[in-house]
C-alpha atoms as a PDB file:
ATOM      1  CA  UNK A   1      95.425  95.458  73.899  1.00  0.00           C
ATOM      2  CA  UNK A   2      94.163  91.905  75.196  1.00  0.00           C
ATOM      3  CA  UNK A   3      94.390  91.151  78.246  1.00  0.00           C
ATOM      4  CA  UNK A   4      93.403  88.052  80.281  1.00  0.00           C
ATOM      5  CA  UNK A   5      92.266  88.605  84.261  1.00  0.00           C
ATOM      6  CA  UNK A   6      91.567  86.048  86.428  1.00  0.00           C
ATOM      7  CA  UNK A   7      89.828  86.051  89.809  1.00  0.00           C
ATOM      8  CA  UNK A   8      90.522  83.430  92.195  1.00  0.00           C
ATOM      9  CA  UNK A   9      88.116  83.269  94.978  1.00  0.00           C
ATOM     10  CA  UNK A  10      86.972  81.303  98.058  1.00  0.00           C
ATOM     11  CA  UNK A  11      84.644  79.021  95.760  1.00  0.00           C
ATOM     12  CA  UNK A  12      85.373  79.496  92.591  1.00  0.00           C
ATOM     13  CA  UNK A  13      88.294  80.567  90.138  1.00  0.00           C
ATOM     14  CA  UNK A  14      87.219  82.476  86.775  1.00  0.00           C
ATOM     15  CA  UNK A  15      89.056  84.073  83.645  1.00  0.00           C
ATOM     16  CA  UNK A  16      88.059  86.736  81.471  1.00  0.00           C
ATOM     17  CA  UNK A  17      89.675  87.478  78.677  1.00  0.00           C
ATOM     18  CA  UNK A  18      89.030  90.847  76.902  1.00  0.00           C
ATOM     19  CA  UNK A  19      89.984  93.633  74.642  1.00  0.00           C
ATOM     20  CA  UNK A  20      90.302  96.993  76.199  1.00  0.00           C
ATOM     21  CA  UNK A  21      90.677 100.120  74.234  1.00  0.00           C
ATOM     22  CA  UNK A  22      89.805 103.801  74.378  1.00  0.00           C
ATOM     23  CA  UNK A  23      88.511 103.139  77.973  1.00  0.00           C
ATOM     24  CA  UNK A  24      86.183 100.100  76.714  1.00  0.00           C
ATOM     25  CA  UNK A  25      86.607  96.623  77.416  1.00  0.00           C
ATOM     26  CA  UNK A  26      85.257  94.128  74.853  1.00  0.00           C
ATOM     27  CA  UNK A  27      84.515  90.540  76.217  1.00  0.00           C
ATOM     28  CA  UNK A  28      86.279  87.931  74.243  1.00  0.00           C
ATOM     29  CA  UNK A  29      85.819  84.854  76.343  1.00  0.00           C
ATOM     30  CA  UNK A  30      84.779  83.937  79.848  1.00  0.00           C
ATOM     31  CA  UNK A  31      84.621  80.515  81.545  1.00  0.00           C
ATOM     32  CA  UNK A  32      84.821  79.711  85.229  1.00  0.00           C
ATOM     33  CA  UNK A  33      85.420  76.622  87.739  1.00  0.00           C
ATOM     34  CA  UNK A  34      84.513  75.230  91.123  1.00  0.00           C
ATOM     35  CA  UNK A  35      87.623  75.263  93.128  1.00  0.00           C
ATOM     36  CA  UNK A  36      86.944  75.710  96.657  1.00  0.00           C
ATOM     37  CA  UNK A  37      89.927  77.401  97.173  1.00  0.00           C
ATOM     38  CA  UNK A  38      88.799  78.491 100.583  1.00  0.00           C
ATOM     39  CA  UNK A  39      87.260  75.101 101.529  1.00  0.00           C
ATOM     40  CA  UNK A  40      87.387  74.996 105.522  1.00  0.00           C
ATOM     41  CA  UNK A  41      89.462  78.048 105.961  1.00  0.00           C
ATOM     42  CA  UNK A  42      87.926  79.064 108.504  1.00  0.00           C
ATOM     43  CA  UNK A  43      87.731  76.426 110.886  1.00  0.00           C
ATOM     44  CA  UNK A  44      91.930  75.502 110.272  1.00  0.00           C
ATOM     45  CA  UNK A  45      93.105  79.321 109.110  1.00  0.00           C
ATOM     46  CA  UNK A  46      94.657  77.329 106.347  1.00  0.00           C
ATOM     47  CA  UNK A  47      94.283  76.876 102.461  1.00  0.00           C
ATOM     48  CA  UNK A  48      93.587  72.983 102.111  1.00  0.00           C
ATOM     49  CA  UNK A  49      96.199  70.971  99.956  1.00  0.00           C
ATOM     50  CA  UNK A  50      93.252  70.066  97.907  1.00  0.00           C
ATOM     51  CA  UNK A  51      92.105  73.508  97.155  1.00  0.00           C
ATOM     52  CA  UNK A  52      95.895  74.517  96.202  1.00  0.00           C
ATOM     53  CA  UNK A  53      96.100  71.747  93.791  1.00  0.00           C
ATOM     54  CA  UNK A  54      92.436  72.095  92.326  1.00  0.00           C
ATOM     55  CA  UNK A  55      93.018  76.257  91.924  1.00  0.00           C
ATOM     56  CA  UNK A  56      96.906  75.706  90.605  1.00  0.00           C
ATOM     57  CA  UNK A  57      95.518  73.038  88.098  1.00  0.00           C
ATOM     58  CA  UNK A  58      92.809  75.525  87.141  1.00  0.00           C
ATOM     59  CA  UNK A  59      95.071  78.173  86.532  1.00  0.00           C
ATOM     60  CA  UNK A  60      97.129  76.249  84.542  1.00  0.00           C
ATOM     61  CA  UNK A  61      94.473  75.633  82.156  1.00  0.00           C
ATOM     62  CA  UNK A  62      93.554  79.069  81.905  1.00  0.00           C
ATOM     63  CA  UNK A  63      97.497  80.117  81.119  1.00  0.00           C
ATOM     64  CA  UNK A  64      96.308  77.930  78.399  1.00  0.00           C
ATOM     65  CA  UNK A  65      93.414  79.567  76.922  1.00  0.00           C
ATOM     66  CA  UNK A  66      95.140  83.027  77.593  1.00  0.00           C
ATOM     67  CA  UNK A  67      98.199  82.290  75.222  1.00  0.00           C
ATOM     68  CA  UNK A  68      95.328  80.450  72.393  1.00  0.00           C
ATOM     69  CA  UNK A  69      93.754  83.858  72.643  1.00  0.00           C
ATOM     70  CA  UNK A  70      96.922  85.627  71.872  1.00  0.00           C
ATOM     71  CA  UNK A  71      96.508  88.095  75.496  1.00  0.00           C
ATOM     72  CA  UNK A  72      99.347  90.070  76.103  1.00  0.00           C
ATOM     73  CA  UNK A  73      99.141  90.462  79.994  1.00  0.00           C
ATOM     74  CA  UNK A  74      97.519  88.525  82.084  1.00  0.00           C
ATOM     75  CA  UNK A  75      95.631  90.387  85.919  1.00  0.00           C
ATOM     76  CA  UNK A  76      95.627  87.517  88.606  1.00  0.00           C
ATOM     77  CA  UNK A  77      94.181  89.108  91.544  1.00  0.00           C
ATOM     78  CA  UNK A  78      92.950  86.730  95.107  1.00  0.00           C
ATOM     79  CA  UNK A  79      90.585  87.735  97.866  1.00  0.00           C
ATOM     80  CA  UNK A  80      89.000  86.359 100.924  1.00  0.00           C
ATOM     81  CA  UNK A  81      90.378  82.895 100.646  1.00  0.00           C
ATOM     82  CA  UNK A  82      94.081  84.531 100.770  1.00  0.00           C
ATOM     83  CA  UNK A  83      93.503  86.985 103.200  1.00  0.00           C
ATOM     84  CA  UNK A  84      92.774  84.552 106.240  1.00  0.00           C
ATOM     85  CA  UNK A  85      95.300  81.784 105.602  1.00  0.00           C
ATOM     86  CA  UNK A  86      98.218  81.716 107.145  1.00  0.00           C
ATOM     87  CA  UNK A  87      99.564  78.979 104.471  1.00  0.00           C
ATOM     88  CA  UNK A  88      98.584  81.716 101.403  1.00  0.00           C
ATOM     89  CA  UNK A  89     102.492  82.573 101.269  1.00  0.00           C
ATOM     90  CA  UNK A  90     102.423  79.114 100.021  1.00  0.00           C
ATOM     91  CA  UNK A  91      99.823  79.384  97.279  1.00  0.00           C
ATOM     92  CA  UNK A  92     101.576  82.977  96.132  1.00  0.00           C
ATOM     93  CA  UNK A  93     104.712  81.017  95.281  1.00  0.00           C
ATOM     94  CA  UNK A  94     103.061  78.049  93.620  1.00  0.00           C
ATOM     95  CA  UNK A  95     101.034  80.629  91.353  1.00  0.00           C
ATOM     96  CA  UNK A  96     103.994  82.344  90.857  1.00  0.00           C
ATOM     97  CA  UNK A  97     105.966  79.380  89.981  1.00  0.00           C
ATOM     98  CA  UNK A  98     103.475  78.892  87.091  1.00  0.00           C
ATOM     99  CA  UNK A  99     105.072  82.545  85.815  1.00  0.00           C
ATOM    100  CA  UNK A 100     101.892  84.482  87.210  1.00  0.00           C
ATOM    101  CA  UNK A 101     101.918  87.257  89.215  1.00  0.00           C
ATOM    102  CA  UNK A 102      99.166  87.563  91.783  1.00  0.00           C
ATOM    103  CA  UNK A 103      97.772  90.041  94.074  1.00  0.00           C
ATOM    104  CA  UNK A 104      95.802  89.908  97.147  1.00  0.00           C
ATOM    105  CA  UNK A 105      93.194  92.396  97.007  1.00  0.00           C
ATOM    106  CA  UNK A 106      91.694  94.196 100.276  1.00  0.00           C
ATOM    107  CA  UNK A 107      88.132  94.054 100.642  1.00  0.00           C
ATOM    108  CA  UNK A 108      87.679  97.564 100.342  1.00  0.00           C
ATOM    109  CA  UNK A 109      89.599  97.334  96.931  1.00  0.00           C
ATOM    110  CA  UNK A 110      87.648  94.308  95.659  1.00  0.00           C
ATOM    111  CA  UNK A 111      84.281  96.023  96.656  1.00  0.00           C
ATOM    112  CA  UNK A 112      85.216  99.407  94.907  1.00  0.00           C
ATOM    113  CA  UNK A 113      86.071  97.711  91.231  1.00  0.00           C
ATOM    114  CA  UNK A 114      82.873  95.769  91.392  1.00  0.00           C
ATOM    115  CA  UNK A 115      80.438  98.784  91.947  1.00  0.00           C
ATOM    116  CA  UNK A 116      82.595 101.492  89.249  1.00  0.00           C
ATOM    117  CA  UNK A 117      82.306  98.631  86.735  1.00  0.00           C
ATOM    118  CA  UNK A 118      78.516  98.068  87.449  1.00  0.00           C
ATOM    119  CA  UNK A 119      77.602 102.096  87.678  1.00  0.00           C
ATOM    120  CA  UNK A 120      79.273 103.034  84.351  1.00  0.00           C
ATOM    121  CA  UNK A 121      77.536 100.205  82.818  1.00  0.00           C
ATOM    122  CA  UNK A 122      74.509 100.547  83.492  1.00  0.00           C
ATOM    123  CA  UNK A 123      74.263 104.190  84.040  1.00  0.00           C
ATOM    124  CA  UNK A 124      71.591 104.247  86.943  1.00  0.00           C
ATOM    125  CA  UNK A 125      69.583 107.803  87.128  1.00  0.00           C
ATOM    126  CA  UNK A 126      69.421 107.930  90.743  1.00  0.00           C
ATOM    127  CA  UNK A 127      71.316 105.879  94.034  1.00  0.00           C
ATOM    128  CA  UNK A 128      72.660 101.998  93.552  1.00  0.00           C
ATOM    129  CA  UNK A 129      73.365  99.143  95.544  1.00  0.00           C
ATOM    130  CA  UNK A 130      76.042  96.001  94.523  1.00  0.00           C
ATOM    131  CA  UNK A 131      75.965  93.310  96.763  1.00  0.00           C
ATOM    132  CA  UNK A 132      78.660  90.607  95.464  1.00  0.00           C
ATOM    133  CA  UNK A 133      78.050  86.738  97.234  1.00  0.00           C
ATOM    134  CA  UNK A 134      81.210  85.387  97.227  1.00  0.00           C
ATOM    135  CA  UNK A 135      82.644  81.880  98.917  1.00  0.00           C
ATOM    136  CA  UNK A 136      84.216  83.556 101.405  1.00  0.00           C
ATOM    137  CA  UNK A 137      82.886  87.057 101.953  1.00  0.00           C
ATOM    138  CA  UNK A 138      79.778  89.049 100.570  1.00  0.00           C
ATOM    139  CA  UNK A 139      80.766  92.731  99.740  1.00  0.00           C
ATOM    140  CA  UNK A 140      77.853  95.694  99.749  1.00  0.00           C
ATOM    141  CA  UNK A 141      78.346  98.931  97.881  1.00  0.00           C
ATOM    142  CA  UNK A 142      75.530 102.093  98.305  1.00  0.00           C
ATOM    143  CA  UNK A 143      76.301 105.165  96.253  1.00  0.00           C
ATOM    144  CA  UNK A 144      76.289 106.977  93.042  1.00  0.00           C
ATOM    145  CA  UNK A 145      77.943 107.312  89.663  1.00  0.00           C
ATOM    146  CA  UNK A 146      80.433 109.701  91.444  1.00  0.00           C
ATOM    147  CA  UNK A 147      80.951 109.110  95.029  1.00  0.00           C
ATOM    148  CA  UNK A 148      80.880 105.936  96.838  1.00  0.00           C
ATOM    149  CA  UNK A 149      78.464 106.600 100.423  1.00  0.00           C
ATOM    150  CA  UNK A 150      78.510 103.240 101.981  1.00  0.00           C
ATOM    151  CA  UNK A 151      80.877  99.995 101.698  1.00  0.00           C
ATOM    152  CA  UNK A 152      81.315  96.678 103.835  1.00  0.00           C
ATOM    153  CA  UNK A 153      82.880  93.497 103.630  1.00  0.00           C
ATOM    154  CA  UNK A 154      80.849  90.906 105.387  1.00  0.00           C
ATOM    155  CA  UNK A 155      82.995  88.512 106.739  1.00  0.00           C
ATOM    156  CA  UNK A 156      80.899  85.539 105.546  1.00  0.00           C
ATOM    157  CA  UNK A 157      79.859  83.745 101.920  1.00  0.00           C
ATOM    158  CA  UNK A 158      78.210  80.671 100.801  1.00  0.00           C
ATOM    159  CA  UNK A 159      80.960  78.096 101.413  1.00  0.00           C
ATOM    160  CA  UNK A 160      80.913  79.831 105.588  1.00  0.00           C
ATOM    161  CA  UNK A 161      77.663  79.683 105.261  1.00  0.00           C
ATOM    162  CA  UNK A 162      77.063  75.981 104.570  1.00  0.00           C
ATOM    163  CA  UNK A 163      79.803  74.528 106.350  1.00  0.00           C
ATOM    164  CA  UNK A 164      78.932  76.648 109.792  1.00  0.00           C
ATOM    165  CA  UNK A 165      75.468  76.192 109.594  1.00  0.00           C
ATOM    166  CA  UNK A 166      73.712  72.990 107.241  1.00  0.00           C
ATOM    167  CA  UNK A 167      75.211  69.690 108.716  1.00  0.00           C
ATOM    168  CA  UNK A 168      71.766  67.222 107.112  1.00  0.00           C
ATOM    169  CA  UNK A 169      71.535  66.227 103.802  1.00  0.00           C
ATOM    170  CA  UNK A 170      68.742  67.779 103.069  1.00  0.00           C
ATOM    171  CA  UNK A 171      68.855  70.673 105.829  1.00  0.00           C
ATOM    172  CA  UNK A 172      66.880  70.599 108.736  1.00  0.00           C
ATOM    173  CA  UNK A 173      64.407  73.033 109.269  1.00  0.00           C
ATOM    174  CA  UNK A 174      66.368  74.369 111.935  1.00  0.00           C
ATOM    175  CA  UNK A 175      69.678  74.626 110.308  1.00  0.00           C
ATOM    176  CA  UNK A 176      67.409  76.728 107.969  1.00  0.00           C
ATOM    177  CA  UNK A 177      66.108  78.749 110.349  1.00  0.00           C
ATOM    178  CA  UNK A 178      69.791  79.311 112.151  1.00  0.00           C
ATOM    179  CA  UNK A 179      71.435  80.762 108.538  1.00  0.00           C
ATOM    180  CA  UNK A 180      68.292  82.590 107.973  1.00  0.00           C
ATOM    181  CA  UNK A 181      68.751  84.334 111.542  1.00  0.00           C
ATOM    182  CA  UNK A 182      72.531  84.522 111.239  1.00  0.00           C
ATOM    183  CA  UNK A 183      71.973  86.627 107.578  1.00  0.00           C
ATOM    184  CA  UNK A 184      68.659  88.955 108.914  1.00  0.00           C
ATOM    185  CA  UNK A 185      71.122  89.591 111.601  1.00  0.00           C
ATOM    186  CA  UNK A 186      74.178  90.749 109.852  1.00  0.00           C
ATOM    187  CA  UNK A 187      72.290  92.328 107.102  1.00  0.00           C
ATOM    188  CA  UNK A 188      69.721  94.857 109.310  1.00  0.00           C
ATOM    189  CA  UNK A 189      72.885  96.075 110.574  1.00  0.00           C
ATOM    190  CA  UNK A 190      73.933  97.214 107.331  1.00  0.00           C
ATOM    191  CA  UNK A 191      70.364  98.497 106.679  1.00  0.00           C
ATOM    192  CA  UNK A 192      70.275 101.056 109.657  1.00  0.00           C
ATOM    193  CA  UNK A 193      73.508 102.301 107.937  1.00  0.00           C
ATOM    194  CA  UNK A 194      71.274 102.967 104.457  1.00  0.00           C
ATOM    195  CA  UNK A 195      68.101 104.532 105.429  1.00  0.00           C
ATOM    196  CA  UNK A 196      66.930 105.343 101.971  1.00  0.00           C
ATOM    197  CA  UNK A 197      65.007 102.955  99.951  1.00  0.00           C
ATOM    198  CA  UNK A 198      64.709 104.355  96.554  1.00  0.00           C
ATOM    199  CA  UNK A 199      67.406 102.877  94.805  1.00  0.00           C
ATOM    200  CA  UNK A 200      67.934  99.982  92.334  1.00  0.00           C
ATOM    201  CA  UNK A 201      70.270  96.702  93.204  1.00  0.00           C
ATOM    202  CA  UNK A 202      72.906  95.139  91.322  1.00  0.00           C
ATOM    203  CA  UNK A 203      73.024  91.385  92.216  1.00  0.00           C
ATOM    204  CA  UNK A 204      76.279  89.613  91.242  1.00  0.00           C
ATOM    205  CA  UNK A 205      77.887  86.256  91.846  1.00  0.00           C
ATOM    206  CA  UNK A 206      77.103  81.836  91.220  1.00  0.00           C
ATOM    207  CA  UNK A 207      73.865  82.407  93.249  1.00  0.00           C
ATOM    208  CA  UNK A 208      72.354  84.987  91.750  1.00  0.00           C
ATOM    209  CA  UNK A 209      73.329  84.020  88.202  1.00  0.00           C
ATOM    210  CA  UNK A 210      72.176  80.644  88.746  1.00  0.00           C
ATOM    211  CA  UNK A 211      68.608  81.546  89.563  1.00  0.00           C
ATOM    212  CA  UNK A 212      68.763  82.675  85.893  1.00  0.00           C
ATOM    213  CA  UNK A 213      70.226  79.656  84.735  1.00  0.00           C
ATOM    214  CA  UNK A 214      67.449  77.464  86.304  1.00  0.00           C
ATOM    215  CA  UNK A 215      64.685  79.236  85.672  1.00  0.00           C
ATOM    216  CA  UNK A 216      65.480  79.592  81.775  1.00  0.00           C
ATOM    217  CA  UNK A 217      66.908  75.863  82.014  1.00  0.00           C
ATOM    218  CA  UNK A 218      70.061  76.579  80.602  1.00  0.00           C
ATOM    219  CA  UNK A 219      71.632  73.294  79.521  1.00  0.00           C
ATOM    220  CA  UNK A 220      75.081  75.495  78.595  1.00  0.00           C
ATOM    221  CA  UNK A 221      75.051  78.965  80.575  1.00  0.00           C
ATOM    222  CA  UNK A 222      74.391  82.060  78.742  1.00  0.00           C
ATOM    223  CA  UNK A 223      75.607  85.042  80.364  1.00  0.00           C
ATOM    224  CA  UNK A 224      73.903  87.453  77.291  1.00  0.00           C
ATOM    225  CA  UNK A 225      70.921  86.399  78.625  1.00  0.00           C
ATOM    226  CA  UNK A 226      71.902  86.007  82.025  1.00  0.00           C
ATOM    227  CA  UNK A 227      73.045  89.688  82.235  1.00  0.00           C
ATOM    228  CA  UNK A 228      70.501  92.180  83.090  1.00  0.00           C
ATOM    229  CA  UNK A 229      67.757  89.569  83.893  1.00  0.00           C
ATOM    230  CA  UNK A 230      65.560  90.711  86.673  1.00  0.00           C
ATOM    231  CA  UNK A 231      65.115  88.797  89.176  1.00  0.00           C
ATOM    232  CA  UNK A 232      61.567  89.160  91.259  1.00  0.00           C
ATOM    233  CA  UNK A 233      61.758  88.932  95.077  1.00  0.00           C
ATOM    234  CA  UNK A 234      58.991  85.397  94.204  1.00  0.00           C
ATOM    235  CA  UNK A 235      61.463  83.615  91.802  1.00  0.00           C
ATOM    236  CA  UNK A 236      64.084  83.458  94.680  1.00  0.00           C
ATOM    237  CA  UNK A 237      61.817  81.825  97.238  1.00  0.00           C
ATOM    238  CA  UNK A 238      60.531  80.024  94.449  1.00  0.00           C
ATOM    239  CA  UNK A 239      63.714  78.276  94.304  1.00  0.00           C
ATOM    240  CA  UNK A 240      64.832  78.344  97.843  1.00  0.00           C
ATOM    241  CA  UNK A 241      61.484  76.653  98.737  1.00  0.00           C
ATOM    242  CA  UNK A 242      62.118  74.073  95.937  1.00  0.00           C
ATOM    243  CA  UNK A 243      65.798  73.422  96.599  1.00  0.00           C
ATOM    244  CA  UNK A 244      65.950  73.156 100.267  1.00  0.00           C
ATOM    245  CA  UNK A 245      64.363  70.111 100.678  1.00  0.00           C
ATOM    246  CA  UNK A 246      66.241  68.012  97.920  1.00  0.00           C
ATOM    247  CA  UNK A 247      69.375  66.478  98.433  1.00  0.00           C
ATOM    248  CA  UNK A 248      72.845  67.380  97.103  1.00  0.00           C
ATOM    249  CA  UNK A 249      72.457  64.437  94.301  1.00  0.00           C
ATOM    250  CA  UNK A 250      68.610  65.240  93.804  1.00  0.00           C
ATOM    251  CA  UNK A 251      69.960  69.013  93.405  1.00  0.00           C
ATOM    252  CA  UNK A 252      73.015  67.948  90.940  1.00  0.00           C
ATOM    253  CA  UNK A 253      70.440  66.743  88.406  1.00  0.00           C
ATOM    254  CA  UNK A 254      68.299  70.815  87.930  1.00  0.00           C
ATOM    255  CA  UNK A 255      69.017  72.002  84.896  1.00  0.00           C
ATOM    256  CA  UNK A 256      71.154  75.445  85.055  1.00  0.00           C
ATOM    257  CA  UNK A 257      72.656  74.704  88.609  1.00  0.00           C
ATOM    258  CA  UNK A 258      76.709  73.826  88.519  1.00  0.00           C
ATOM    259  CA  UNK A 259      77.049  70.645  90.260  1.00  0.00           C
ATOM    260  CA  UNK A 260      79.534  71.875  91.992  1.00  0.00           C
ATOM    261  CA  UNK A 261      77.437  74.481  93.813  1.00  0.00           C
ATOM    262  CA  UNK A 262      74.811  72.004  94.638  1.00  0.00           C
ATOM    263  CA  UNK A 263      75.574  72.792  98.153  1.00  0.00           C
ATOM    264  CA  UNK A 264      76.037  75.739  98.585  1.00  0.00           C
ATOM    265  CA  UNK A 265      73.349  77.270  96.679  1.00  0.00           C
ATOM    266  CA  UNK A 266      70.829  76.948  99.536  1.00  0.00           C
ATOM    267  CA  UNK A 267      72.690  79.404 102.000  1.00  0.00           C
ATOM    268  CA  UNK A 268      72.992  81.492  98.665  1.00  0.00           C
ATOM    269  CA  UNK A 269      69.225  81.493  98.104  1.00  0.00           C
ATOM    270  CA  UNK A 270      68.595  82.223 101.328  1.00  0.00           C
ATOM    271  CA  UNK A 271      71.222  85.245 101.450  1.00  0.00           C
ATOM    272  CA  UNK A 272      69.261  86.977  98.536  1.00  0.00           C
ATOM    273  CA  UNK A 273      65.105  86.233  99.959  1.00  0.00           C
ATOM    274  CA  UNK A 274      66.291  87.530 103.415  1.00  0.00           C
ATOM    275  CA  UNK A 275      68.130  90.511 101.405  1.00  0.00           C
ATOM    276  CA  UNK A 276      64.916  91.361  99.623  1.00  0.00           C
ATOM    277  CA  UNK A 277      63.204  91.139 102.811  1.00  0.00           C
ATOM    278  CA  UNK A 278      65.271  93.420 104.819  1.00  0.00           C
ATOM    279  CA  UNK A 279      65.684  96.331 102.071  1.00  0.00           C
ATOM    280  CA  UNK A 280      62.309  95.900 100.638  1.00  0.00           C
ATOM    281  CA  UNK A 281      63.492  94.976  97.526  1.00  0.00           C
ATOM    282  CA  UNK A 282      60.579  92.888  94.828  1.00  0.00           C
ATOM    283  CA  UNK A 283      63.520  92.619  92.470  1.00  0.00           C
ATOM    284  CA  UNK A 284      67.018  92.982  91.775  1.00  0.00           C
ATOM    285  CA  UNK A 285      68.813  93.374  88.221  1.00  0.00           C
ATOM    286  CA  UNK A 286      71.268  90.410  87.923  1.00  0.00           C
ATOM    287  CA  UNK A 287      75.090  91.459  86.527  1.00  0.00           C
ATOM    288  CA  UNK A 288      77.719  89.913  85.392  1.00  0.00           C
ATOM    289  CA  UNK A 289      79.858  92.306  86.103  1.00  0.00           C
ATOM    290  CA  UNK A 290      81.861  91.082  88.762  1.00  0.00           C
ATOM    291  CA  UNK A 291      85.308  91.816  89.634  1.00  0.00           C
ATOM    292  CA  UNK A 292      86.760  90.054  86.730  1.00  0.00           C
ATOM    293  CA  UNK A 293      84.969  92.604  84.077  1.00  0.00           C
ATOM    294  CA  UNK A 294      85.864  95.789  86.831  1.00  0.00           C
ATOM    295  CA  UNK A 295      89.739  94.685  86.572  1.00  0.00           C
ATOM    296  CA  UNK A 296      89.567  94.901  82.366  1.00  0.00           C
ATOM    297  CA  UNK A 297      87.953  97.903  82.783  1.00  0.00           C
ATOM    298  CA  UNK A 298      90.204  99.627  85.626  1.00  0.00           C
ATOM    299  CA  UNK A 299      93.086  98.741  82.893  1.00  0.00           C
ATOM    300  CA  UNK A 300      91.060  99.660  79.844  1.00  0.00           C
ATOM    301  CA  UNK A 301      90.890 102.899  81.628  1.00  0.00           C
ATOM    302  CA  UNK A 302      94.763 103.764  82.630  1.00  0.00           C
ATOM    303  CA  UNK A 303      95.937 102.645  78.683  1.00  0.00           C
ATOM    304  CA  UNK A 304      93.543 105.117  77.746  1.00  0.00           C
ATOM    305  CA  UNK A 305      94.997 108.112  79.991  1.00  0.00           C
ATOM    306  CA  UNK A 306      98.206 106.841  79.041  1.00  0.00           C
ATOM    307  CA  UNK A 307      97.430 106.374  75.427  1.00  0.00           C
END
C-alpha cells in the first residue's frame, strides 16, 4: 500500500510518502518546508495567523504531490505547536476542511515512534539514545531494541530557543552564553537520570542534518548521504564557532543551510556541542529517521499483522 504521512511541527512541516509492505516501508519521496507553525507560541499561547496560513498552504501542496504519487491514505499527525495553543481547535478545522484528518500526538507518543523506527533500523548491539530537536520541543529516548528505560519531552526547541534568548543580529556573547547555560542546565538533569555512558546516539532533526549539508556543501540536500553520517563532537563547534558571529543574511548565503533556518540554527548548534559535552559524546550518528519514517513504519507494521 502507499501511503503519504505528514508531520507538521513547530518549525517546519514535512511529507513522506512511502510504500509499506510485509512490515517494510520503502521511501518514495520526501520534501519538507519552513513553516513556523509555532512562531511565538509561547509568548501569546496562540498559533499566529501567519503560521496557519503558511502550514495550510503547505499542506495543500503536499495533498498535491500525495494524489501525483497515487497514495492511498494519507497520516497527518501535529505536535508541540498544537499542544500549547489555545487557537489549535482552529487549525484542526482548517486542516480538516482541506479533507485531512489530523492528530495531535502526546509527547510521549511522538518520542516512542521516533526511537522504534531508529532501533530496528539500525539494529544497535548494545544501549541507544534518540534525541529529536524540534521547533518547539526536543524529545530524548535511552533504551534498547526491546524495552524503552528512559523518555522526556523537553519543553523547549530551536524556534524557543532563539526567540527567548538571541535578541542581536549577530548574538551577543552573552545571549550565547545565557542559551548555552539554559541547555547545560536542562540537559545534566536528564544526565543524572542516565548514568551509563556506553551507548551510541541517534541525532535527528534540521540541525543536525544540516551540519551534513554544510559540511558536504550540498547545493540540493541529499538525505542518502545525509543518513548515517557521523558527526564528530569538532565538526559541531566547528560550525557553531563559524556561524555565531555572522548575520542572518551573511548565514542565508552557506551552502547546505535552509534559509529559512538561518536563525535558528545557532541555538540548534549549540543544543548538540553542549549535548556532546554533557554525555561525553565525540560523535553522534545522524538519522533521518524522524517521526515521519516511524509513522510509515508503525502502519507498515499493523497491515502486516493484519495481512
Amino acid at each position: 500500500m502507499r501511503i503519504a504521512t505528514v508531520d507538521i511541527g513547530t518549525n517546519s512541516t514535512r511529507l513522506l510518502i512511502a510504500d509499506v509492505k510485509n512490515g517494510k516501508v520503502e521511501q518514495i519521496f520526501k520534501t519538507g518546508r519552513v513553516t513556523r507553525l509555532g512562531e511565538g507560541v509561547k509568548k501569546t499561547g496562540k498559533l499566529s495567523k501567519e503560521g496557519i496560513e503558511r502550514t495550510i498552504e503547505t499542506l495543500k501542496e503536499f495533498r498535491e504531490l500525495a494524489e501525483k504519487h497515487s497514495v492511498e491514505k494519507i497520516i497527518v499527525v501535529t505536535t508541540e505547536a498544537a499542544r500549547l495553543a489555545e487557537n489549535a481547535k482552529e487549525f484542526i478545522s482548517k486542516v480538516e476542511d482541506l479533507g485531512l484528518k489530523i492528530e495531535i500526538l502526546s509527547d510521549r507518543e511522538e518520542a516512542e515512534v521516533v526511537f522504534t523506527a531508529n532501533v530496528l533500523h539500525f539494529n544497535p548491539s548494545g544501549k541507544a539514545m534518540t534525541v529529536d530537536l524540534g521547533g518547539g520541543s526536543t524529545e530524548i529516548v535511552f533504551g534498547s531494541k526491546n524495552k524503552v528505560e528512559y523518555l522526556n519531552s523537553l519543553k523547549f526547541g530551536v524556534v524557543f530557543l532563539h526567540e527567548t534568548f538571541i535578541k542581536s543580529d549577530p548574538p551577543e556573547e552573552s545571549e550565547l552564553k545565557e542559551v548555552e547555560t539554559f541547555i547545560r542546565n536542562e540537559l545534566v538533569k536528564v544526565k543524572k537520570e542516565i548514568p551509563q555512558e556506553n551507548f551510541v546516539v541517534y541525532a535527528v532533526g534540521g540541525t543536525i542534518t544540516s551540519v551534513v549539508a554544510m559540511e558536504e556543501q550540498m547545493t540540493v540536500y541529499k538525505p542518502e548521504i545525509v543518513h548515517g553520517y557521523v558527526v564528530t563532537e569538532n565538526l559541531i563547534k566547528k560550525w557553531y564557532q563559524r556561524l555565531f558571529s555572522m548575520t542572518i543574511e551573511e548565514r542565508k548565503k552557506i551552502v547546505g543551510l535552509e534559509e529559512n533556518r538561518a536563525d535558528v540554527i545557532i541555538p540548534g548548534l549549540a543544543f548538540f556541542s553542549i549535548f556532546c559535552e554533557v554525555f561525553k559524546k565525540d560523535k553522534l550518528t545522524v538519522s533521518e529517521l524522524g517521526l515521519l519514517y516511524g509513522l510509515a513504519l508503525k502502519e507498515a507494521v499493523k497491515c502486516h499483522q493484519k495481512g
